[in-house]
Protein backbone atom coordinates (compact mmCIF):
# COMPACT_ATOMS: atom_id res chain seq x y z
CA UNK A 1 63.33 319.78 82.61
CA UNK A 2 66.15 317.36 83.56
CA UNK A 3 69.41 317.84 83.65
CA UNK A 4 70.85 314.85 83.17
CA UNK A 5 75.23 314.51 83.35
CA UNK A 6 76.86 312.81 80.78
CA UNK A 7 79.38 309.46 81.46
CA UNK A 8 81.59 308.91 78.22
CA UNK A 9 83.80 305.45 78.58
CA UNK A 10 86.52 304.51 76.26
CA UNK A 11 88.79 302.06 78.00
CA UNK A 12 87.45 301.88 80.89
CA UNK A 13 87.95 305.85 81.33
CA UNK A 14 85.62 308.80 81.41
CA UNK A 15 86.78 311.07 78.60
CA UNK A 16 85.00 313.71 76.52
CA UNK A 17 85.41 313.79 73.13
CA UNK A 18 84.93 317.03 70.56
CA UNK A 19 82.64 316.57 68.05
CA UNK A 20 82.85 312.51 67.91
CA UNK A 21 86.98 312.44 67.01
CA UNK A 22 88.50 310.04 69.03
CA UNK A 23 91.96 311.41 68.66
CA UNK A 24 90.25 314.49 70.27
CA UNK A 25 89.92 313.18 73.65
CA UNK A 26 90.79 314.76 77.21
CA UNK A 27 91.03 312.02 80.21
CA UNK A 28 88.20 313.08 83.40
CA UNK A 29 88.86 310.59 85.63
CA UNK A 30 90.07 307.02 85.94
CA UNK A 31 87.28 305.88 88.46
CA UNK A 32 84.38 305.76 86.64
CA UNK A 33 81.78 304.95 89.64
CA UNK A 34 83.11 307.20 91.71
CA UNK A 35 82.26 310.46 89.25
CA UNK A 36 78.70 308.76 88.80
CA UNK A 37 78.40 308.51 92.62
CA UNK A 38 79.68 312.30 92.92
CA UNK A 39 76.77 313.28 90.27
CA UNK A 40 74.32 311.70 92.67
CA UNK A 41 75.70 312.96 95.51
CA UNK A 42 75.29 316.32 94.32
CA UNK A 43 71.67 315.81 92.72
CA UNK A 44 71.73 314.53 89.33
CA UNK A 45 68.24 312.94 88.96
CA UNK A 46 69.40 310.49 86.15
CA UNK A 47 72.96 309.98 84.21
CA UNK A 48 73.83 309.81 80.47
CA UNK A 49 76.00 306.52 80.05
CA UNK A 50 77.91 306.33 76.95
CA UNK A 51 80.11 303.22 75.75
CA UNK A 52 82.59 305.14 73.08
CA UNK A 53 84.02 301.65 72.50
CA UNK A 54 81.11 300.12 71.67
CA UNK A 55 79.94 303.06 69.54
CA UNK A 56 83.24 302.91 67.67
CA UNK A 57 83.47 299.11 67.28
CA UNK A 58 79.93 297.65 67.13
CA UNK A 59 79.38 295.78 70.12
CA UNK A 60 79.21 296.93 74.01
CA UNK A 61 83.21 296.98 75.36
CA UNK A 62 82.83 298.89 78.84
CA UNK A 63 80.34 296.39 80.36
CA UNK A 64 82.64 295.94 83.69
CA UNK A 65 82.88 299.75 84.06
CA UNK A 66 79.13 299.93 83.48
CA UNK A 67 78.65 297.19 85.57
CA UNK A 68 80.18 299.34 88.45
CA UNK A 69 78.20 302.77 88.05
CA UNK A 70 74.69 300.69 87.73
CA UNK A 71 75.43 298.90 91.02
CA UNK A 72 76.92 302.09 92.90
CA UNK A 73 74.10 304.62 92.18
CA UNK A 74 70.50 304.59 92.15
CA UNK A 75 69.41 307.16 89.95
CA UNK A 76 68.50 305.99 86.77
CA UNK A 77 70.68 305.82 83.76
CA UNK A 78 70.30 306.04 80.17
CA UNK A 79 72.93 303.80 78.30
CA UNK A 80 74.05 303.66 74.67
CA UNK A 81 77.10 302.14 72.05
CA UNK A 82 77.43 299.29 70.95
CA UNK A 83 73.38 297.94 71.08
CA UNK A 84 72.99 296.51 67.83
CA UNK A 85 71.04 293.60 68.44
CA UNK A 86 67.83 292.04 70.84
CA UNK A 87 70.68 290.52 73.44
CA UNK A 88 72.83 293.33 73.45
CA UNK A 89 69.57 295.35 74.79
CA UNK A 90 68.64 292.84 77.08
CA UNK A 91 71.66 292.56 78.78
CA UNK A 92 72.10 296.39 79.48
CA UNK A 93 69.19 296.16 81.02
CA UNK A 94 69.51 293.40 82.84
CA UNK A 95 73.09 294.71 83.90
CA UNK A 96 70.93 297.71 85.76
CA UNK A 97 70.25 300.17 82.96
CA UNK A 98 67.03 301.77 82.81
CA UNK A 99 66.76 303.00 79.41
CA UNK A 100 68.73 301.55 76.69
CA UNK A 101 69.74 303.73 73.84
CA UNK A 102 69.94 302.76 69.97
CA UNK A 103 71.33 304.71 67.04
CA UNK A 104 72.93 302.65 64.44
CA UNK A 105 71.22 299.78 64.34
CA UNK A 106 67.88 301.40 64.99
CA UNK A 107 68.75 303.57 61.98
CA UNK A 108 69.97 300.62 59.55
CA UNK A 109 67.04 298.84 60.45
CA UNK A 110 64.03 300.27 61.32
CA UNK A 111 62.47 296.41 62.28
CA UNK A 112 65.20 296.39 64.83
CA UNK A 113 64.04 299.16 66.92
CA UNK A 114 60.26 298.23 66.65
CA UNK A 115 61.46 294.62 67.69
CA UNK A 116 63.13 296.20 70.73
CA UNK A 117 60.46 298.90 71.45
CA UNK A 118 57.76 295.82 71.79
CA UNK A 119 60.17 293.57 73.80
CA UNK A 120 61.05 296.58 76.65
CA UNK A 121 58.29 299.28 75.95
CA UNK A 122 59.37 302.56 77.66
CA UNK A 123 63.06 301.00 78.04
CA UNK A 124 64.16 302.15 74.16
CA UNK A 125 65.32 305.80 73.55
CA UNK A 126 66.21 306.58 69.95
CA UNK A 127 69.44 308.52 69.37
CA UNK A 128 69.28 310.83 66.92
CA UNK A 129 72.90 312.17 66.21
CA UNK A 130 73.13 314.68 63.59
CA UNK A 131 75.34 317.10 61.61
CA UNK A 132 73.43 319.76 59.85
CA UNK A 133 70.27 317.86 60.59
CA UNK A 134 71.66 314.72 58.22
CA UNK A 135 72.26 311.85 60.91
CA UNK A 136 75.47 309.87 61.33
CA UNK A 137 76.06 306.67 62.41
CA UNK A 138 79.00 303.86 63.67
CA UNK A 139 80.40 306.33 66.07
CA UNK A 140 79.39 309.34 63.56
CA UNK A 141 82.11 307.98 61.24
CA UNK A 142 79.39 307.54 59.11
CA UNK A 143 77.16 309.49 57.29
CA UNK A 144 73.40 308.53 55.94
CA UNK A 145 71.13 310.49 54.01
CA UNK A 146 68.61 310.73 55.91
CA UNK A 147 67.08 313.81 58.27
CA UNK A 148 66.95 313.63 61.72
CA UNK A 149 63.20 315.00 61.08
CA UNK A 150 61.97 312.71 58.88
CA UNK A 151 63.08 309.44 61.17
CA UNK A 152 61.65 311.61 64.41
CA UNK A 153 58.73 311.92 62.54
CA UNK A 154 58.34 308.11 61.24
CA UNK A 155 58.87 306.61 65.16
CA UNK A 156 56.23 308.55 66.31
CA UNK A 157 54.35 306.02 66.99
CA UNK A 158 56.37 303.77 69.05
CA UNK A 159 56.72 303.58 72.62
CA UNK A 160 60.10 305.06 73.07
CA UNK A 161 60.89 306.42 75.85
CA UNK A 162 62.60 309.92 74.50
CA UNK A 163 64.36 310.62 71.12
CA UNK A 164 67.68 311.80 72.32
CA UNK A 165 69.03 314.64 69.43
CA UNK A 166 72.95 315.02 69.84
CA UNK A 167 73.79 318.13 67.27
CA UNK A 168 77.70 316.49 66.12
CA UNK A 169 78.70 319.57 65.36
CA UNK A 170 78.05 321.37 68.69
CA UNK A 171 79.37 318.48 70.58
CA UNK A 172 82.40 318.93 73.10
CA UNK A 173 82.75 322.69 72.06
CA UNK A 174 80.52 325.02 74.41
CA UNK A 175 79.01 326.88 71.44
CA UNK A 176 75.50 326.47 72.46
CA UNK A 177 73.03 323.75 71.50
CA UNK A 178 71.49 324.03 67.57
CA UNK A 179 67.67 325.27 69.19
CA UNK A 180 66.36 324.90 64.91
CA UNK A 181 67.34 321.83 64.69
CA UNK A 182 65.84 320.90 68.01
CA UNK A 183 62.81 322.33 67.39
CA UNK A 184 62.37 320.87 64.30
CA UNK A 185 62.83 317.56 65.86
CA UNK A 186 60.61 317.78 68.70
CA UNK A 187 57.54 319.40 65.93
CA UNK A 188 57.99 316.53 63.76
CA UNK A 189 57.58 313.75 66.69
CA UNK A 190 55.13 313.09 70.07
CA UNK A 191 58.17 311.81 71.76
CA UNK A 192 59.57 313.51 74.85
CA UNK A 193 62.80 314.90 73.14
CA UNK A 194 66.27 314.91 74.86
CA UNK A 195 69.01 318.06 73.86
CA UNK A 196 72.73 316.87 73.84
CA UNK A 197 75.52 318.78 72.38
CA UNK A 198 77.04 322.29 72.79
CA UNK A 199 75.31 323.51 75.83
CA UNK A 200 78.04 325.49 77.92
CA UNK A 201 75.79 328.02 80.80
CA UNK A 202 72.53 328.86 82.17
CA UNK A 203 71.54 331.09 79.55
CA UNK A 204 71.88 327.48 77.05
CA UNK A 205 69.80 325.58 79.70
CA UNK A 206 67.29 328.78 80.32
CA UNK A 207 66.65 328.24 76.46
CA UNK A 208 65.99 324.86 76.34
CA UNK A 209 63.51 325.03 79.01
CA UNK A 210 61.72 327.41 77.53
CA UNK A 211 61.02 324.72 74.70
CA UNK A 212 59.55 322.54 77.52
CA UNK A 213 56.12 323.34 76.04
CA UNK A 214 57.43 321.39 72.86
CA UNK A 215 58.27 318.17 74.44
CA UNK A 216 61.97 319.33 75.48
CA UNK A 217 62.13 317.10 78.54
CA UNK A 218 65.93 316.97 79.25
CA UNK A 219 69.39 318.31 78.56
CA UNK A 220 72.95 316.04 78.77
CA UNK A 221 75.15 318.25 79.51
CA UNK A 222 79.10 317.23 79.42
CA UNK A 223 82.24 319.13 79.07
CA UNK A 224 80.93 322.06 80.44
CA UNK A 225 80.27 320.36 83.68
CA UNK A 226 83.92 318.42 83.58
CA UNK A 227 85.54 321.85 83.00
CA UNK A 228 83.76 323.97 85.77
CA UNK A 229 82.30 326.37 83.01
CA UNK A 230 78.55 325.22 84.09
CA UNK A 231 77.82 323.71 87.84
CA UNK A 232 75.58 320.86 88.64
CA UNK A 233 73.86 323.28 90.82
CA UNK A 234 72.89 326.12 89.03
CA UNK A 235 71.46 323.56 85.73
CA UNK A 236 69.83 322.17 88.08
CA UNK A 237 68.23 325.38 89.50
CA UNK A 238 66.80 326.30 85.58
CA UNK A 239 65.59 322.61 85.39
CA UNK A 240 63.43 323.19 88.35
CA UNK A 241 62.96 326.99 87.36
C-alpha cells in the first residue's frame, strides 16, 4: 500500500485545512518545494498535490508553486483543484504532474472525464469527496445528490488511474478514516481506490492495508504527518508490512 503525503497550497503556502473550511486553516510552511523535497528525502514514493485556490475558485491558481515541487522532486505526484476543462489537464501534466485529479467537473459532467480519460489514459484519477457518502463539490461548498457509490460504480469502466475517496467529514481531524464508506466504494468499482481523510496512527494505516485485498492501493495522509502525531517512517513501515 502507498503512503502517499499530502501538499495543500492556498497562496502559495502549504496549509491544512479541517474538514474543507477555509477559515479553518493552520500555516506548515512557506517553502513549498522544500517540504516536497523533505518528503522525498525521507521516502515518500509519490506526493498528494492539492491547489485549494483552484478548488475554491474554479481554475488552477498555484501553478508557480506547483511549478517548483514538479521540477525539485522526482517522485511522482498526483495533482488536483481547479481542472475543469481539457487544457487545464493538459497543462498539469505538461507542467510535470503525473496524474491529474478531477472532481467537480468530472462530477458535473460525466463527458468531461471520459473526454479526459481517452486523451491521457492512466493520467486521470477521479476524486470522490464525500460527506456521509453524498459527494460535494466546488471546494465541498457544494453539495450534490449523488453517492459516492453509485458514480464509483458508473466509471468503472474507464481507464482511471485510482478513484481517490476523501471522507469531508474526517478530514483535518485525526478521527480515523470512514473504513464503510471505503469499502463500499472500492466493492462498487474495479478501480485501484485511494483513502484520504481522518487517518491519524498506525493502527488507521494497519486497517487500511488490510483492505488491500479490495483494491485499497494508497492512503494520503496529512495533518497527522504536519503535527508529528504519525511519522513518515513508521506509515511507511505498514505500507510495506
Amino acid at each position: 500500500m502507498e503512503i502517499i503525503p499530502a501538499i495543500d497550497l492556498r497562496g502559495g503556502k502549504v496549509v491544512r485545512l479541517v474538514q474543507g473550511d477555509p477559515a479553518r486553516e493552520t500555516r506548515y510552511g512557506d517553502d513549498p518545494a522544500a517540504v516536497a523535497a523533505e518528503w522525498e528525502r525521507r521516502g515518500a514514493p509519490r506526493l498528494h498535490l492539492v491547489d485549494l485556490d483552484g478548488a475554491l475558485g474554479g481554475s488552477p491558481a498555484n501553478q508557480q508553486a506547483l511549478g517548483e515541487i514538479l521540477r525539485r522532486v522526482r517522485v511522482p505526484a498526483e495533482v488536483g483543484g481547479g481542472l475543469r476543462s481539457l487544457d487545464a489537464v493538459r497543462a498539469i501534466l505538461d507542467l510535470g504532474a503525473a496524474v491529474a485529479v478531477l472532481g467537480t467537473a468530472a462530477i458535473r459532467d460525466p463527458g468531461f472525464l471520459e473526454a479526459a480519460c481517452a486523451a491521457f489514459p492512466a493520467r486521470v484519477a477521479l476524486g470522490l469527496d464525500a460527506r456521509g457518502g453524498i459527494l460535494a463539490i466546488s471546494g465541498w461548498a457544494e453539495a450534490t445528490s449523488i453517492r459516492a457509490t453509485d458514480l464509483a460504480r458508473q466509471t468503472s469502466h474507464l481507464p482511471l488511474h485510482a478513484i481517490i475517496y476523501t471522507d469531508i467529514q474526517r478530514d483535518g481531524m485525526l478521527e480515523g478514516p470512514n473504513l464503510s464508506e471505503l469499502g463500499a466504494v472500492a466493492a462498487a468499482t474495479r478501480i485501484p481506490v485511494i483513502a484520504s481523510g481522518g487517518i491519524s496512527s498506525v493502527e488507521d494505516l494497519r486497517a487500511l492495508r488490510a483492505m488491500e485485498p479490495a483494491r485499497v492501493t494508497g492512503a494520503i495522509v496529512g495533518k497527522a504527518l504536519y503535527d508529528g502525531r504519525l511519522t513518515l517512517e513508521a506509515a511507511l513501515a505498514v505500507g510495506r508490512s
